[in-house]
Protein backbone atom coordinates (compact mmCIF):
# COMPACT_ATOMS: atom_id res chain seq x y z
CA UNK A 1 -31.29 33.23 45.18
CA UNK A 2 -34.32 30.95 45.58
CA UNK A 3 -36.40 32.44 48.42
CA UNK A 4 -36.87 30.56 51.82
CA UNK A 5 -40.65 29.87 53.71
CA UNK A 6 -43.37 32.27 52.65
CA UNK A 7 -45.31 33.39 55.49
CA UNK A 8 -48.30 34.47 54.04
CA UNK A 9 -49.75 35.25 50.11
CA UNK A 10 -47.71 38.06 48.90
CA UNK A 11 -46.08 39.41 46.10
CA UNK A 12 -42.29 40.43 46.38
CA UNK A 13 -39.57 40.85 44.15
CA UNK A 14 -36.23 42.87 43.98
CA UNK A 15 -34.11 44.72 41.43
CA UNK A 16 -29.77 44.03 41.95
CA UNK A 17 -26.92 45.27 39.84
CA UNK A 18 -23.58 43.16 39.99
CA UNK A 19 -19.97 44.25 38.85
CA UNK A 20 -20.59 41.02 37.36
CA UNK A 21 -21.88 37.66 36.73
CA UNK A 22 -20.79 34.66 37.72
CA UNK A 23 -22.63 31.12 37.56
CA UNK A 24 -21.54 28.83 40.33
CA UNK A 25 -18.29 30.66 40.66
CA UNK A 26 -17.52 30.80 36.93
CA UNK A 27 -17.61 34.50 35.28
CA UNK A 28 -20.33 34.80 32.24
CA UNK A 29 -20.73 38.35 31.75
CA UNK A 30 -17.16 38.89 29.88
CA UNK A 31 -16.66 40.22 33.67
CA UNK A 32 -19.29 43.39 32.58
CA UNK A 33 -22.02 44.46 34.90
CA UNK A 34 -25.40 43.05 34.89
CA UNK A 35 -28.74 43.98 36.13
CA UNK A 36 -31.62 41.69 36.87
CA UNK A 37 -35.40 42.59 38.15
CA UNK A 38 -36.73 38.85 39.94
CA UNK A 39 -40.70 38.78 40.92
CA UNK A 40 -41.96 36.03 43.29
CA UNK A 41 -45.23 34.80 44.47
CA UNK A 42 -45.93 32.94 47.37
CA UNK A 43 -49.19 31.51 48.99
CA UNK A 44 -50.10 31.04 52.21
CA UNK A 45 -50.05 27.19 51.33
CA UNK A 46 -46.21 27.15 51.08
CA UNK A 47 -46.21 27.27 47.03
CA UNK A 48 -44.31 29.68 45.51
CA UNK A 49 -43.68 30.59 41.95
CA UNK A 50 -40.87 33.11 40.23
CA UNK A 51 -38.82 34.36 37.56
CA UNK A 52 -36.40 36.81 36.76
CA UNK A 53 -34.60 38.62 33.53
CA UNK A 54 -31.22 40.32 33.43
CA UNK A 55 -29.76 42.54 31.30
CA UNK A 56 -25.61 43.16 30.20
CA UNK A 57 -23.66 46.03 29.85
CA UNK A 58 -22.01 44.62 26.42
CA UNK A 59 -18.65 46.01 25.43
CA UNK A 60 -19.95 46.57 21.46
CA UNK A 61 -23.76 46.99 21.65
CA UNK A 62 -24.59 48.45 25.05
CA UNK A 63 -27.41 47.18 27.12
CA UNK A 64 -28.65 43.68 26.14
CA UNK A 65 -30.31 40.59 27.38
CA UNK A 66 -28.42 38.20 29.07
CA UNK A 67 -30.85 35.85 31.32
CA UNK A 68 -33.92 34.59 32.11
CA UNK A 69 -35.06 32.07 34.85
CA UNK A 70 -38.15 30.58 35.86
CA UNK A 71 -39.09 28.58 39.45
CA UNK A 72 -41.90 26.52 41.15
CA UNK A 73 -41.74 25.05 44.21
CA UNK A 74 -42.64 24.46 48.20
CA UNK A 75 -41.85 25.57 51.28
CA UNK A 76 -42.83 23.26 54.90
CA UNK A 77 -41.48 24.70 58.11
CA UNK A 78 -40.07 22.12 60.16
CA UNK A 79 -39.60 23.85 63.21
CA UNK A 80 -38.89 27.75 64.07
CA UNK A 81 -35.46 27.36 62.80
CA UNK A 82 -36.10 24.77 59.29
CA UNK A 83 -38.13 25.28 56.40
CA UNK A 84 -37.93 22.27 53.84
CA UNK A 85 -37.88 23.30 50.56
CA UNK A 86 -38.38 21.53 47.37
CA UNK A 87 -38.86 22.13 43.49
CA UNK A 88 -37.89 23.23 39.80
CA UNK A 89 -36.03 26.10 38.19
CA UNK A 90 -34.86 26.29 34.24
CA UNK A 91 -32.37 29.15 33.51
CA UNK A 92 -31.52 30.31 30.09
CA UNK A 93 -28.33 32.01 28.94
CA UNK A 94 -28.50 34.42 25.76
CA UNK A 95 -25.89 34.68 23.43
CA UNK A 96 -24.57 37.77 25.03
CA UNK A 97 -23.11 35.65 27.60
CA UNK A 98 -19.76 34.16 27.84
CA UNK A 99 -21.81 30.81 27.06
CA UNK A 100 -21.27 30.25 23.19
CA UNK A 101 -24.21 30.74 21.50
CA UNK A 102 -27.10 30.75 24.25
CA UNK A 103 -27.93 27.52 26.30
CA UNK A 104 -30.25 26.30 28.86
CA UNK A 105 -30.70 23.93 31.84
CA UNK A 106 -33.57 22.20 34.23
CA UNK A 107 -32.75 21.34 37.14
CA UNK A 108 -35.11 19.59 40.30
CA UNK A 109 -33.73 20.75 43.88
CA UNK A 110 -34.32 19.85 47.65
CA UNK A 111 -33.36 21.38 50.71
CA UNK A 112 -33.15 22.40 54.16
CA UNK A 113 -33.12 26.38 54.79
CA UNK A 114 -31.80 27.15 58.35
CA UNK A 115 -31.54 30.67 60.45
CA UNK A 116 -27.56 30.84 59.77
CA UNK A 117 -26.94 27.11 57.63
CA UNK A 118 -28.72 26.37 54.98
CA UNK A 119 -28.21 23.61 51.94
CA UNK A 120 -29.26 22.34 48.67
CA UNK A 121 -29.03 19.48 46.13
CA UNK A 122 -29.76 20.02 42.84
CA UNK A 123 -29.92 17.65 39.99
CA UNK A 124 -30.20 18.19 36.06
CA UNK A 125 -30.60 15.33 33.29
CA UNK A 126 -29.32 18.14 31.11
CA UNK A 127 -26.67 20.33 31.57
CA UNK A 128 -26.44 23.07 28.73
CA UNK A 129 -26.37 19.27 27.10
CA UNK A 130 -28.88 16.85 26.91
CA UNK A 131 -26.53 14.05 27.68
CA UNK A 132 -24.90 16.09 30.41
CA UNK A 133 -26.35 14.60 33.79
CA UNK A 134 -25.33 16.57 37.40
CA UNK A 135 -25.60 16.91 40.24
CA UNK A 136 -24.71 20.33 42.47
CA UNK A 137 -24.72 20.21 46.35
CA UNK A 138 -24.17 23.78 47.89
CA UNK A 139 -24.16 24.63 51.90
CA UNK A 140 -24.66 28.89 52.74
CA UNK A 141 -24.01 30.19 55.99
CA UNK A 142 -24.48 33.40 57.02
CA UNK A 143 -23.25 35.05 60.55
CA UNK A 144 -24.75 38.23 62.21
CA UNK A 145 -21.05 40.52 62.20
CA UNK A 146 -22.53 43.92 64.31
CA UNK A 147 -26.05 45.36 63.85
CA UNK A 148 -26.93 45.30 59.84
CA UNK A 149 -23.65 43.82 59.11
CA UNK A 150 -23.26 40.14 58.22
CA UNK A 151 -20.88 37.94 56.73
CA UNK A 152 -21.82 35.37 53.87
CA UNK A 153 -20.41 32.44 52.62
CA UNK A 154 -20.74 29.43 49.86
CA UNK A 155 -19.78 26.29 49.06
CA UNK A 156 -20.76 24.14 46.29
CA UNK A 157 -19.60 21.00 44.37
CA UNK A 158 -20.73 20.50 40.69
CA UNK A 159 -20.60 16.75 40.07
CA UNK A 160 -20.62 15.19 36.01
CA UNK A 161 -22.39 12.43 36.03
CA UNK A 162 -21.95 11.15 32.59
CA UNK A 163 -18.48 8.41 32.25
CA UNK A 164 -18.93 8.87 28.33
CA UNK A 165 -18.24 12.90 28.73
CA UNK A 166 -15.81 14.36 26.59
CA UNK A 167 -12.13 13.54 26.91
CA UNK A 168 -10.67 15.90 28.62
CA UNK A 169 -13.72 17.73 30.65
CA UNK A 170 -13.27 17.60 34.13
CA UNK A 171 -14.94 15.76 36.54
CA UNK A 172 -16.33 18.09 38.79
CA UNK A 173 -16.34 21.78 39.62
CA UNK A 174 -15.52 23.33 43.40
CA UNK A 175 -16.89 26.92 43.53
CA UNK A 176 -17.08 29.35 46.75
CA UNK A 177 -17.64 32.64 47.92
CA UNK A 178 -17.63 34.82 50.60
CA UNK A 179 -18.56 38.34 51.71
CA UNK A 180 -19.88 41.19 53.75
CA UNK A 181 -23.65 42.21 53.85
CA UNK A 182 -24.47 46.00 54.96
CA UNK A 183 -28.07 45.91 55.47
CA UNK A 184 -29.84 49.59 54.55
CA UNK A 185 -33.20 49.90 55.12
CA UNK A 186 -34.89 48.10 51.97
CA UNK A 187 -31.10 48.08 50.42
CA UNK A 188 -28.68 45.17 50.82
CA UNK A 189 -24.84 45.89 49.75
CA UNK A 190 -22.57 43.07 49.28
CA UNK A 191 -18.77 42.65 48.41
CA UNK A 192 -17.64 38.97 47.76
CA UNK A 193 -14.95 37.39 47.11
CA UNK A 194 -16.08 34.53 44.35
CA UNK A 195 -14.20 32.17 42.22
CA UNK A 196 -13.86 28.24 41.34
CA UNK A 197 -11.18 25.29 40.95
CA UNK A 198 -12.11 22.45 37.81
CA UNK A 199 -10.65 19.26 39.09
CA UNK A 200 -7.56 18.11 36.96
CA UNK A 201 -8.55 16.70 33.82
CA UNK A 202 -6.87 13.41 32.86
CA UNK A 203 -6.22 14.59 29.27
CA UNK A 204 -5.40 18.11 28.01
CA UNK A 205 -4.92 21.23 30.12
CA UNK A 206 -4.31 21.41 34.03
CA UNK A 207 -6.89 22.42 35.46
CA UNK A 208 -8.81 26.11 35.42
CA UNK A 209 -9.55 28.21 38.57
CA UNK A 210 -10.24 31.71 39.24
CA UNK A 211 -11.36 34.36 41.17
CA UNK A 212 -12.64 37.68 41.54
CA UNK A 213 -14.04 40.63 43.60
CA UNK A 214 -17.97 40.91 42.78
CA UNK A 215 -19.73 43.74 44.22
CA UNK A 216 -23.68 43.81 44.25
CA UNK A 217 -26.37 46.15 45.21
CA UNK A 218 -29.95 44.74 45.70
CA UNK A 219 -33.70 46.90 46.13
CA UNK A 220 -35.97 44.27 47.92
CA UNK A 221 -39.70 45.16 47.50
């Protein structure tokens, strides 16, 4: 979660622990639980910088590390209800991950954060590859349920950009979620359903979907 329009210098962060970890709907963790500690600084200016490391429970040697990610960017309200934001994060996989052997990607981002809508485009000239080229548009919603209840949802489209990608690699990846937020005090709970559909490949397999129940428990200081 990239954070929205600072409002003044300030340094925040939060610790979360997951059931499990999924990137853009797709589960990484060998569906073990993971814990991650994020820091983020923002100025009064609208810059902001951040990073965050995560840990996983691994089935044979216990607790080790399974992410790191690092951000830039800037934040311009619009109006009382928009915030532009714009800039760079890089997120690395370890080889405790369900990603063989480690990997890494940069991607540049824009978007428009709303009160209840808010949505991003993300681009990367490298992929986990450095001949993989996407693009990932993603809309989030939220709705206001009863007092310190709310409902969240997800949508987002990875896009290949490469014609010379491997035969049999699909073309694009669909991935969703949605949930319930209980808001406590300085303590967010959240139960989501989360999950993904490849498109059909035009050689090999059909194609791969899945879903699962992902539970996560977040300290915001």
């Amino acid at each position: 979660m990239l954070p929205a329009a600072p409002a003044a210098a300030q340094l925040g962060g939060s610790v979360s622990l997951f059931s499990q970890a999924r990137l853009r709907g797709q589960p990484i963790s060998d569906r073990r639980p993971v814990a991650e500690m994020e820091l983020v600084h923002d100025s009064a200016s609208g810059f902001y910088l951040g990073g965050s490391a995560a840990l996983v429970a691994d089935r044979t040697n216990g607790l080790q590390p399974f992410a790191f990610k690092q951000y830039a960017g800037f934040a311009h309200r619009l109006s009382p209800g928009a915030t532009l934001d714009l800039g760079v994060v890089h997120n690395g996989y370890t080889e405790y991950s369900r990603i063989i052997g480690g990997g890494s990607y940069t991607e540049a981002y824009i978007g428009i954060i709303g009160r209840n809508l808010s949505g991003r485009v993300f681009i990367s000239p490298g992929y986990f590859r450095k001949d993989q080229a996407t693009l990932y548009m993603e809309v989030d919603g939220q709705l206001d349920l009863a007092r310190n209840w709310v409902i969240v949802s997800h949508l987002g489209r990875l896009t290949y950009l490469n014609d010379d990608r491997p035969a049999g690699s699909p073309g694009g990846v669909t991935d969703w979620r949605l949930g319930l937020r209980r808001h406590m005090g300085s303590i967010d709970l959240e139960v989501a359903w989360t999950g993904y559909a490849e498109d059909k490949r035009p050689y090999g397999p059909g194609h791969d979907n899945g879903g699962a129940l992902v539970i996560g428990l977040t300290l915001v200081f």
